[in-house]
C-alpha atoms as a PDB file:
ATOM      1  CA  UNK A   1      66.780  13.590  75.622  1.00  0.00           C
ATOM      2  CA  UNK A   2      65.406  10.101  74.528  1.00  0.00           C
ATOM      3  CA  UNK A   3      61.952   9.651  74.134  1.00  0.00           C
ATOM      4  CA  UNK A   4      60.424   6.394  74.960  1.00  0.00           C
ATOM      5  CA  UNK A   5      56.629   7.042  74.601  1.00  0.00           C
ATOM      6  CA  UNK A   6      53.917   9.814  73.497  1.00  0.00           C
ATOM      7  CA  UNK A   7      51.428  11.150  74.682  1.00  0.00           C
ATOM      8  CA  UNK A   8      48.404  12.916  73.233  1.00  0.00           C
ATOM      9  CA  UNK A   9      45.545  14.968  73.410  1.00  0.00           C
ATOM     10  CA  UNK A  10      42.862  13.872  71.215  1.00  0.00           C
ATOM     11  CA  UNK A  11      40.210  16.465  69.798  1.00  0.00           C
ATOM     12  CA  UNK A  12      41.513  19.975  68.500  1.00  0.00           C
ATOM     13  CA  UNK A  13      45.155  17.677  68.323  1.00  0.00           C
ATOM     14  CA  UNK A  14      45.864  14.610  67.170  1.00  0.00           C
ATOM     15  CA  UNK A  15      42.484  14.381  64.706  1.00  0.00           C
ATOM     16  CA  UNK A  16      42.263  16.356  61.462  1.00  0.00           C
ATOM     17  CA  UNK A  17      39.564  18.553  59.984  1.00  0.00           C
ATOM     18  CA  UNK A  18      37.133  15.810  59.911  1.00  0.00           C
ATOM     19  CA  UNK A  19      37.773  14.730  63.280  1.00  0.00           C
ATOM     20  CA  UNK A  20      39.778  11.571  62.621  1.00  0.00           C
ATOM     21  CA  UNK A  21      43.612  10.080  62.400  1.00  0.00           C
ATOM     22  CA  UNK A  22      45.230  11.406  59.067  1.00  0.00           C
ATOM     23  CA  UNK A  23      47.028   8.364  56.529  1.00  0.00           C
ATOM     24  CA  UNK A  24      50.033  10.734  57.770  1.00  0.00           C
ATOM     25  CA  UNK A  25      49.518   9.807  61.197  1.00  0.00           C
ATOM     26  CA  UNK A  26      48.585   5.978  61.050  1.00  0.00           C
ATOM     27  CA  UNK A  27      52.289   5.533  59.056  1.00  0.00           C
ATOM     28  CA  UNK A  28      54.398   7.251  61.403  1.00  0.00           C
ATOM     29  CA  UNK A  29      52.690   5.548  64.175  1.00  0.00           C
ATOM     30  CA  UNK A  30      53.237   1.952  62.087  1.00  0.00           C
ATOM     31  CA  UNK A  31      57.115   2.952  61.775  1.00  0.00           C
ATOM     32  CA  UNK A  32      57.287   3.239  65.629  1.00  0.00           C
ATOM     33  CA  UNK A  33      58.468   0.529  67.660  1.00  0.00           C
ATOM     34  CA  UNK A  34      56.554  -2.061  68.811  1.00  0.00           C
ATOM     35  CA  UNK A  35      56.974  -1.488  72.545  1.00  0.00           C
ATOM     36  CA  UNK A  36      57.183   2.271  72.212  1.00  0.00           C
ATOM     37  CA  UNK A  37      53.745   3.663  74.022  1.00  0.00           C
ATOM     38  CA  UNK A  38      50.842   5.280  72.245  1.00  0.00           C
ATOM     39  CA  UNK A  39      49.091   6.589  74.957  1.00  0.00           C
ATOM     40  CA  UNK A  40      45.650   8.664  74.445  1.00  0.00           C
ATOM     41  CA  UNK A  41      44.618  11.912  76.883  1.00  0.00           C
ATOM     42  CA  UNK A  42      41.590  12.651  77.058  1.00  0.00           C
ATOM     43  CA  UNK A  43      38.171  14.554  78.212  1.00  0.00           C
ATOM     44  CA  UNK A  44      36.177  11.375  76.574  1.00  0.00           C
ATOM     45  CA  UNK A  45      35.210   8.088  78.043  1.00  0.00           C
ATOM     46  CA  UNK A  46      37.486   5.141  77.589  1.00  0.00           C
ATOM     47  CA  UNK A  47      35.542   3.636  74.493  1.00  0.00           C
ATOM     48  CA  UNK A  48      35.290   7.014  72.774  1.00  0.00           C
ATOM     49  CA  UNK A  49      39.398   6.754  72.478  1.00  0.00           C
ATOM     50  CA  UNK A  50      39.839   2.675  72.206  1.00  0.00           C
ATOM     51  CA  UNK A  51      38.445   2.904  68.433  1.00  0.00           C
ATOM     52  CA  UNK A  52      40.949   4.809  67.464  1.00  0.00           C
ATOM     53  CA  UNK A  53      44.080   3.139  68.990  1.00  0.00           C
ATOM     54  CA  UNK A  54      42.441   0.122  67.111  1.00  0.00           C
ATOM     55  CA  UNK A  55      42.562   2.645  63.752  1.00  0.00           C
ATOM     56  CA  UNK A  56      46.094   2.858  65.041  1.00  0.00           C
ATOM     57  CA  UNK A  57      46.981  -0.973  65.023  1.00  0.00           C
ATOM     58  CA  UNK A  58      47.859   0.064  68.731  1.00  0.00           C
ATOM     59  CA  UNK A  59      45.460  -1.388  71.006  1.00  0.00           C
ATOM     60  CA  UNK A  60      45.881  -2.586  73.279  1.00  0.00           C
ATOM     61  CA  UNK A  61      47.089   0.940  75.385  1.00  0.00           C
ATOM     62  CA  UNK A  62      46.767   2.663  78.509  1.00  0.00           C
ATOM     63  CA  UNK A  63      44.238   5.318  78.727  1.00  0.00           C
ATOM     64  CA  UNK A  64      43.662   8.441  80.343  1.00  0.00           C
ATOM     65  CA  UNK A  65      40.094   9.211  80.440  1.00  0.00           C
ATOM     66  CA  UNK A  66      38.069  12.187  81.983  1.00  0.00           C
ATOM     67  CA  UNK A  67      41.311  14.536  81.677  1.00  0.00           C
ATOM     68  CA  UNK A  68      43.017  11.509  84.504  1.00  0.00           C
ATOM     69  CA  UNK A  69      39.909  10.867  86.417  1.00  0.00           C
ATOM     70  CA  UNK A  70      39.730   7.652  85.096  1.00  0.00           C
ATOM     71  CA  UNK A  71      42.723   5.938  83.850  1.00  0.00           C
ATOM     72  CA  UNK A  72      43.459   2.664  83.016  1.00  0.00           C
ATOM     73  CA  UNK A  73      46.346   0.398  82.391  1.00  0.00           C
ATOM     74  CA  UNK A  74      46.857  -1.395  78.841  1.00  0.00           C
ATOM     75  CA  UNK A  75      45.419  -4.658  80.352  1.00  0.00           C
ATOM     76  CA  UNK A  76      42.380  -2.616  81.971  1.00  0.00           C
ATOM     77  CA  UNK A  77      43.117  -2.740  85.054  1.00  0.00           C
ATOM     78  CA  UNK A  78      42.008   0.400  86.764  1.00  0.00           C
ATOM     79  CA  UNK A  79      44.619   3.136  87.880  1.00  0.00           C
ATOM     80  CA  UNK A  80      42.744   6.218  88.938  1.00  0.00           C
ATOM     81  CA  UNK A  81      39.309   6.654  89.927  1.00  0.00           C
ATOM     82  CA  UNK A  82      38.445   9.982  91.214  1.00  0.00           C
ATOM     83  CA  UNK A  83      34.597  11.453  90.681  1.00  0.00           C
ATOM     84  CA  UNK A  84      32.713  14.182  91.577  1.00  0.00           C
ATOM     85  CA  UNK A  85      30.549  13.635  94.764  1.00  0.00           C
ATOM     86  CA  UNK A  86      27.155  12.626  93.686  1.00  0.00           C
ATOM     87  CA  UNK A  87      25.506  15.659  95.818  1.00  0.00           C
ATOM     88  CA  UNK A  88      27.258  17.913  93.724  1.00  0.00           C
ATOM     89  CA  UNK A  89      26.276  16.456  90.611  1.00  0.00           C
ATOM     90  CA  UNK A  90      22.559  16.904  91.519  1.00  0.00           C
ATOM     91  CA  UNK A  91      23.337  20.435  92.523  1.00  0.00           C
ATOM     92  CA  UNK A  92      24.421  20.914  88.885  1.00  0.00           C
ATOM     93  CA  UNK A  93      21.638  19.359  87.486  1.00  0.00           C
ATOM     94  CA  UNK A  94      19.335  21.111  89.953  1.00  0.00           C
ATOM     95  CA  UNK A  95      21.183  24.850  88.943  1.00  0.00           C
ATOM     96  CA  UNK A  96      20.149  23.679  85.207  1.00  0.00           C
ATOM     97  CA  UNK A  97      16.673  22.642  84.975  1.00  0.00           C
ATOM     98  CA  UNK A  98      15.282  25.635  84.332  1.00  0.00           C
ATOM     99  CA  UNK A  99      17.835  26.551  81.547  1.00  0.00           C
ATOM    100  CA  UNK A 100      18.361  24.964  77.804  1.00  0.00           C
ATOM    101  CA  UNK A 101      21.368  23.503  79.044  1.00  0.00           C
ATOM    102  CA  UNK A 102      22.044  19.968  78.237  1.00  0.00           C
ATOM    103  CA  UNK A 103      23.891  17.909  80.676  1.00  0.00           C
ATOM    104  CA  UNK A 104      25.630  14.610  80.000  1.00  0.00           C
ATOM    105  CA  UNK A 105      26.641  12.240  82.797  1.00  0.00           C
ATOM    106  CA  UNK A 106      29.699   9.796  82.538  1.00  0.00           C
ATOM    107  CA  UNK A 107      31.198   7.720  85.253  1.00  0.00           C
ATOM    108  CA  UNK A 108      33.814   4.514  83.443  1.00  0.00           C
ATOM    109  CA  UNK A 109      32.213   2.832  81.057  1.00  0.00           C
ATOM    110  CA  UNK A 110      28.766   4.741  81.349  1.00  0.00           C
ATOM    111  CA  UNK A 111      27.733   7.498  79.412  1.00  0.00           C
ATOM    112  CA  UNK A 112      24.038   8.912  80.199  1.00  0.00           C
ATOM    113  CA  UNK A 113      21.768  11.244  78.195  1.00  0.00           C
ATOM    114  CA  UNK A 114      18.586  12.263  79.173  1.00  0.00           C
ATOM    115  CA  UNK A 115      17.064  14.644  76.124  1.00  0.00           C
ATOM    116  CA  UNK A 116      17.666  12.943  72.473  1.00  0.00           C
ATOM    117  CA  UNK A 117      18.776  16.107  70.706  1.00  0.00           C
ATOM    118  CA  UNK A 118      21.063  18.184  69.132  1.00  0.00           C
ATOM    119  CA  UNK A 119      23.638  17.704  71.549  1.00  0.00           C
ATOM    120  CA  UNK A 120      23.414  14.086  72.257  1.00  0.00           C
ATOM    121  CA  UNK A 121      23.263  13.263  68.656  1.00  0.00           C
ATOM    122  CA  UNK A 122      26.244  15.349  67.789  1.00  0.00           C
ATOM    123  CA  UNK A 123      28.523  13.536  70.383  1.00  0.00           C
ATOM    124  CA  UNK A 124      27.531  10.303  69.555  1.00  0.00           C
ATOM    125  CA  UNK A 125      28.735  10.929  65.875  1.00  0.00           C
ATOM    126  CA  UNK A 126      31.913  12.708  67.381  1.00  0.00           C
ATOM    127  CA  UNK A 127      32.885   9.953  69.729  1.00  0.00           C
ATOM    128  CA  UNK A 128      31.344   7.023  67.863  1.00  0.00           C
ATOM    129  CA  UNK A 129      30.049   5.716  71.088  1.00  0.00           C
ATOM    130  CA  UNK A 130      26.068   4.939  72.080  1.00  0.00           C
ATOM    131  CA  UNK A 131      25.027   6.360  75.199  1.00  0.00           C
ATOM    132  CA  UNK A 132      22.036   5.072  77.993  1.00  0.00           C
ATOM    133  CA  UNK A 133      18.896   6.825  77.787  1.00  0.00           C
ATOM    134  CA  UNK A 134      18.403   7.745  81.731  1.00  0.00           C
ATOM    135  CA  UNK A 135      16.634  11.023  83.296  1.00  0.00           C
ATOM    136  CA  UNK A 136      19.492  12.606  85.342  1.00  0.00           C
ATOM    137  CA  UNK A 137      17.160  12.246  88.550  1.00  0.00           C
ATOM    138  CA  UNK A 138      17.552   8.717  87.865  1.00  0.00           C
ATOM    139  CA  UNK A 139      21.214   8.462  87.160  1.00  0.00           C
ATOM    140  CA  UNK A 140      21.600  10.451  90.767  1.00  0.00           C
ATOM    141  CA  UNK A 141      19.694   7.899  92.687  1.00  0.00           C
ATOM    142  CA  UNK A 142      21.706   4.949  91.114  1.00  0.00           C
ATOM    143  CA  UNK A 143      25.028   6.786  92.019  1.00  0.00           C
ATOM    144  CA  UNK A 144      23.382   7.400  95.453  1.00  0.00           C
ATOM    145  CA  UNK A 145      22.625   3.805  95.863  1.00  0.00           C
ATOM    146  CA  UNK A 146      26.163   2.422  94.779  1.00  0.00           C
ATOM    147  CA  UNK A 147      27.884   5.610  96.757  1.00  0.00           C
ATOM    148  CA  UNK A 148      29.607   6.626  93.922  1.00  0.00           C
ATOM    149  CA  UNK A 149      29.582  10.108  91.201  1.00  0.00           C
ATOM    150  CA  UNK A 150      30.497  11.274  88.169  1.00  0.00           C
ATOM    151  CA  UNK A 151      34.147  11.071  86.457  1.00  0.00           C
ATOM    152  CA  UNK A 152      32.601  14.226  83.901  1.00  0.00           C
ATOM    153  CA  UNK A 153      29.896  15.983  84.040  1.00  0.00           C
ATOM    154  CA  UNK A 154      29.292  17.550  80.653  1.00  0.00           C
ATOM    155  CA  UNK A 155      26.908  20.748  79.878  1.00  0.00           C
ATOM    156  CA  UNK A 156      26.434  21.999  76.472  1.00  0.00           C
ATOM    157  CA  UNK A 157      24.245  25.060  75.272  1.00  0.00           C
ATOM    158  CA  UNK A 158      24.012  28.407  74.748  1.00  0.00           C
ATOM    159  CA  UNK A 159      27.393  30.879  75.027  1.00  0.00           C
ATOM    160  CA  UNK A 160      25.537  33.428  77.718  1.00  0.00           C
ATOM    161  CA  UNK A 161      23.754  30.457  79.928  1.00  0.00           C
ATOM    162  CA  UNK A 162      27.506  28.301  79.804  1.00  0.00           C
ATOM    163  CA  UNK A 163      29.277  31.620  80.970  1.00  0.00           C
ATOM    164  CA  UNK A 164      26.176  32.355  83.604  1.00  0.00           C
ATOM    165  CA  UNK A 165      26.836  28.372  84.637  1.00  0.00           C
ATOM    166  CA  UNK A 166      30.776  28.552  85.000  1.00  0.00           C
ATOM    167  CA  UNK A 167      30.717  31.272  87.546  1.00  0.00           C
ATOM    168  CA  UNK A 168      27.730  29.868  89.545  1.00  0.00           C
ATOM    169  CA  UNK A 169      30.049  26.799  89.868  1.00  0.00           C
ATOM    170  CA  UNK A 170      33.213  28.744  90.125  1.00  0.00           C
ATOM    171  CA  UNK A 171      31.913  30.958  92.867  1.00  0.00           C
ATOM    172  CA  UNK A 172      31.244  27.830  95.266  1.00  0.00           C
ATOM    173  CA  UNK A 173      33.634  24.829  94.095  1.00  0.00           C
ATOM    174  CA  UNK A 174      36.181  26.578  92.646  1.00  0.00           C
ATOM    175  CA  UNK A 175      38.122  24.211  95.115  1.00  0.00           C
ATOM    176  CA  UNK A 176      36.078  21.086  94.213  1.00  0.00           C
ATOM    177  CA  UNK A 177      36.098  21.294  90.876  1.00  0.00           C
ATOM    178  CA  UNK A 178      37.997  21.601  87.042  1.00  0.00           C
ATOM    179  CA  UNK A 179      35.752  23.895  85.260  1.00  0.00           C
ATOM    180  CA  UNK A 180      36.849  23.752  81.690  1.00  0.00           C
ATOM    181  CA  UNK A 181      35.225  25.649  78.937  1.00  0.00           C
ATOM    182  CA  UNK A 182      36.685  23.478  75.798  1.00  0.00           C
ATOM    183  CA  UNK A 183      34.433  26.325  73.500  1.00  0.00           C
ATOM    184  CA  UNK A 184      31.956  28.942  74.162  1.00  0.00           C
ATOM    185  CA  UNK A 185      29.204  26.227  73.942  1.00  0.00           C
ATOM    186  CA  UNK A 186      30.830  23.450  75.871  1.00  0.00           C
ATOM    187  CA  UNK A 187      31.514  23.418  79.671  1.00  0.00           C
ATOM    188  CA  UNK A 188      33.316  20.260  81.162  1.00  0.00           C
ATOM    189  CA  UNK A 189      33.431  19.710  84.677  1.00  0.00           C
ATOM    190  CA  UNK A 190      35.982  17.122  86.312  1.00  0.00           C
ATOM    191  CA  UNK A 191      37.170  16.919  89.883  1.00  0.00           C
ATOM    192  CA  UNK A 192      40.296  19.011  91.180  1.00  0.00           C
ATOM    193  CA  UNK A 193      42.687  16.819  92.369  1.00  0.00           C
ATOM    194  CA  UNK A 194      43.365  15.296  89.006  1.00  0.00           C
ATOM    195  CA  UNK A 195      44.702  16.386  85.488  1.00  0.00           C
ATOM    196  CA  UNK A 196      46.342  14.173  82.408  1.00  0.00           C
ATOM    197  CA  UNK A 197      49.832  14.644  84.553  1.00  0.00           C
ATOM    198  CA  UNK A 198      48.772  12.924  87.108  1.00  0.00           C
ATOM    199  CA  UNK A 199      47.173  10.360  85.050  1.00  0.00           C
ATOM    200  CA  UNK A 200      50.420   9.678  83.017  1.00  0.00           C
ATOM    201  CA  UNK A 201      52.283   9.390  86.008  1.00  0.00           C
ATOM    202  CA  UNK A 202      50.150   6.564  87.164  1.00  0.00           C
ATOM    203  CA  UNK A 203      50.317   4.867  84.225  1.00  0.00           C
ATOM    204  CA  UNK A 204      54.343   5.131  83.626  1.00  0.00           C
ATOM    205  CA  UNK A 205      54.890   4.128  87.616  1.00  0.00           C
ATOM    206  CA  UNK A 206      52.631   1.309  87.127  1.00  0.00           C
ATOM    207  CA  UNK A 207      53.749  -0.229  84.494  1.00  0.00           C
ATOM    208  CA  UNK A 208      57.070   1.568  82.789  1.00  0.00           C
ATOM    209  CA  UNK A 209      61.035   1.966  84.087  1.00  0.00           C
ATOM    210  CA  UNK A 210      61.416   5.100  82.786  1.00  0.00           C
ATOM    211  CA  UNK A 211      59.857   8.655  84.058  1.00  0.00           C
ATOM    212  CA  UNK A 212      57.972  11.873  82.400  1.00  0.00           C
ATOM    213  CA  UNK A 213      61.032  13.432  81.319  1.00  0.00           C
ATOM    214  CA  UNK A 214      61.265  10.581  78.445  1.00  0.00           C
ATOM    215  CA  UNK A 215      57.899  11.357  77.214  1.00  0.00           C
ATOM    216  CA  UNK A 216      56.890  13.856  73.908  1.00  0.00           C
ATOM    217  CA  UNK A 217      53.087  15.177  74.896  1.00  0.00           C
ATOM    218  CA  UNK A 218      50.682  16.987  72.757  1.00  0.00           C
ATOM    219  CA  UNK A 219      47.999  18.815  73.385  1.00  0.00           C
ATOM    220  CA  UNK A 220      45.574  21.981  72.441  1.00  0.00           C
ATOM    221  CA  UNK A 221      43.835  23.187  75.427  1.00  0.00           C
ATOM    222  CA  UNK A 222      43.788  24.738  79.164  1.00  0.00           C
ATOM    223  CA  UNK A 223      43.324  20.630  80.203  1.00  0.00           C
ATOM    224  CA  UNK A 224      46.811  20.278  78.574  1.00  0.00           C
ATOM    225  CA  UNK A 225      48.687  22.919  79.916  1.00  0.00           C
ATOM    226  CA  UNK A 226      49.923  20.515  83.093  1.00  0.00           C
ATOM    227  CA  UNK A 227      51.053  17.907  80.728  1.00  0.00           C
ATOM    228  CA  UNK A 228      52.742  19.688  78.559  1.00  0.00           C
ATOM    229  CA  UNK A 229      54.675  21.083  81.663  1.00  0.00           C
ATOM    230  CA  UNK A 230      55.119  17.867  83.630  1.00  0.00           C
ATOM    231  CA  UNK A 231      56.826  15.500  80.373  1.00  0.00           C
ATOM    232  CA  UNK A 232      60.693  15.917  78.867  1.00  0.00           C
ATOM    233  CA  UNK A 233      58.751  17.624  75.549  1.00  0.00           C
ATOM    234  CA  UNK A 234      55.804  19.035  75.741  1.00  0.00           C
ATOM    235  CA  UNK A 235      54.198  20.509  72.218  1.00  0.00           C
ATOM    236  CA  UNK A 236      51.029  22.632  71.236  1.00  0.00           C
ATOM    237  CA  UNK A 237      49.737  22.166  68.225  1.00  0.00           C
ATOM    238  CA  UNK A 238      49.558  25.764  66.504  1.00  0.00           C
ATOM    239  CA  UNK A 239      45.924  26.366  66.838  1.00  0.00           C
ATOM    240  CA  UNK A 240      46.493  25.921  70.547  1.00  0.00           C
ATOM    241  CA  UNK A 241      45.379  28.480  73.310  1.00  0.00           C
ATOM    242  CA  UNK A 242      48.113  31.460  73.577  1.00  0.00           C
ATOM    243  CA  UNK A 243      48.291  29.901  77.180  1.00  0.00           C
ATOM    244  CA  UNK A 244      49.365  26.542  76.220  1.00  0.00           C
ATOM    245  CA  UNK A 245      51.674  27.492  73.871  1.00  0.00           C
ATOM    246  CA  UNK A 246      53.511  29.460  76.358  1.00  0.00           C
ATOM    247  CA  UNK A 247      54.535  26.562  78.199  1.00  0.00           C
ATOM    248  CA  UNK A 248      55.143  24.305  75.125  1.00  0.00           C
ATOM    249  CA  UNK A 249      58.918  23.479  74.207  1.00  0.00           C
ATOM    250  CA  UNK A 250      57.947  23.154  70.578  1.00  0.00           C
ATOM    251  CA  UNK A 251      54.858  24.640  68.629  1.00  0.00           C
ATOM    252  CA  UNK A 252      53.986  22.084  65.893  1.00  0.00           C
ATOM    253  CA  UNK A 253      51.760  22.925  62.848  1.00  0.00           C
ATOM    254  CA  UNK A 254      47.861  23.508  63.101  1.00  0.00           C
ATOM    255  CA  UNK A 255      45.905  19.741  64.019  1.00  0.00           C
ATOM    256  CA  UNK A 256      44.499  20.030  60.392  1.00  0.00           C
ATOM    257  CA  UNK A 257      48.252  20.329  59.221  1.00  0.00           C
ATOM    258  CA  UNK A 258      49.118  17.002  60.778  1.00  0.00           C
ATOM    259  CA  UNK A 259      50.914  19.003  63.357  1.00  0.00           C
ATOM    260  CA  UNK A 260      51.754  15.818  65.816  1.00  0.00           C
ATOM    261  CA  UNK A 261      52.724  13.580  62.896  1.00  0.00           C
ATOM    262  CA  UNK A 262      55.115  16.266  61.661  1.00  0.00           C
ATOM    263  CA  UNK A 263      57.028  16.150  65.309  1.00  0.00           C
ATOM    264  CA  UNK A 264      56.718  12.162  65.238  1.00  0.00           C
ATOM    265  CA  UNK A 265      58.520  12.260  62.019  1.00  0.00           C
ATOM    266  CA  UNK A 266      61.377  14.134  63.103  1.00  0.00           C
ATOM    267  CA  UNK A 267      61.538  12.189  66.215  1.00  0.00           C
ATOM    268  CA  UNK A 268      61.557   8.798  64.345  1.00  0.00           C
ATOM    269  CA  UNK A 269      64.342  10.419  61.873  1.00  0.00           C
ATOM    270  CA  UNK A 270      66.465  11.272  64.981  1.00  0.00           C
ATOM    271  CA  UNK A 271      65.842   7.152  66.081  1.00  0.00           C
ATOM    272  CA  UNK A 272      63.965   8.380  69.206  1.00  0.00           C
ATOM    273  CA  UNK A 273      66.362  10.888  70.375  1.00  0.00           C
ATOM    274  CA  UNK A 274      65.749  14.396  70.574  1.00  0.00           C
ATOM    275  CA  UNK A 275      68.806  17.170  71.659  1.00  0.00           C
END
């Protein structure tokens, strides 16, 4: 099997214990070929990944934002765009007022918080992005206006009000919607009809001449388990969910073990080729 491109997960994957790319992992991506594609997968907004393909020396890249909601081609030229219908995004926000549950709101570039707290704060220092200070009400009127929703909508808070929230939402849109508990405090909702698969299919048809059976993916989590199926290799990292790893064709070491660089080594050792 040759590989001609990777694919990766981001957090939980491809970033260490401190949440960024090891000195491991910035020299095995510097011995790859030029025109060999470094493509990012991810739950975050575009400019939460494009910082760290520039830590890479590998921008500029496709992207796969919102878990393929969202994707976009190395010149930015949009791909995929697939939200949540702005109804059901004040329905969310509507089942949540009267919790402590923070929601965030992201549609492309756009990223809105409403509360400046614990939550907000921490993802801004995760992602390294600033967000727009905008009641949700507000953000729901603008998306009304423009006929347009929400690529994610993220809720964060406590364990027993997320679980309460993901069967409320799984009860009525189970159809409609990715419900995606990345950890007990974290609940990401995307729309149904898309995953990272899909998204790297886009991308590859759009602009490759070669299919997902060429491509080595990595990834962590429940949102990975399609990839990992759909491309030639697909590896979990080994601090993956039991459910991803099932699928994998390789289990790599843990993300703080530099478990993607390890498989990129052997792969540039066998010159791209892997039997």
């Amino acid at each position: 099997m040759q590989i001609k491109a990777f694919c990766s997960d981001i957090d939980g994957t491809l970033l260490n214990s401190v949440r960024d790319l090891s000195p491991r992992l910035k020299a095995v991506v510097a011995d790859l070929p030029e025109n060999f594609p470094v493509i990012l997968a991810s739950s975050r907004m575009p400019d939460a990944m494009r910082h760290l393909l520039h830590d890479l020396n590998r921008f500029p890249q496709p992207l796969i934002a919102y878990n393929g909601g969202y994707v976009l081609s190395a010149d930015g030229e949009v791909l995929e765009d697939v939200t949540i219908p702005v109804d059901l995004v004040a329905k969310i926000l509507k089942l949540t007022e009267k919790t402590d549950i923070h929601v965030s709101l992201y549609q492309g570039e756009k990223w809105y918080e409403e509360k400046d707290d614990y939550w907000s704060q921490r993802e801004v220092k995760n992602t390294k992005v600033q967000c727009d200070w905008l009641p949700g009400h507000e953000v729901v009127d603008l998306w009304t206006k423009n006929n347009s929703g929400a690529h994610k909508v993220m809720c964060m808070g406590e364990s027993n009000e997320m679980a309460w929230l993901f069967g409320e939402l799984h009860f009525e849109h189970s159809l409609d919607l990715h419900l995606y508990r990345s950890s007990d405090t974290y609940l990401e909702i995307a729309p149904k009809a898309i995953s990272k698969a899909t998204g790297l299919r886009k991308i590859l048809e759009h602009a490759y001449d070669f299919g997902m059976e060429s491509v080595v993916a990595f990834g962590d989590n429940y949102n990975d388990i399609d990839l990992l199926q759909s491309v030639g290799w697909g590896v979990a990292v080994d601090n993956a969910r039991m459910e991803v790893k099932a699928v994998a064709k390789e289990i790599t070491h843990h993300n703080k073990e530099d478990g993607v660089a390890a498989v990129l080594e052997k792969i540039r050792d066998l010159k791209f080729n892997i039997s």
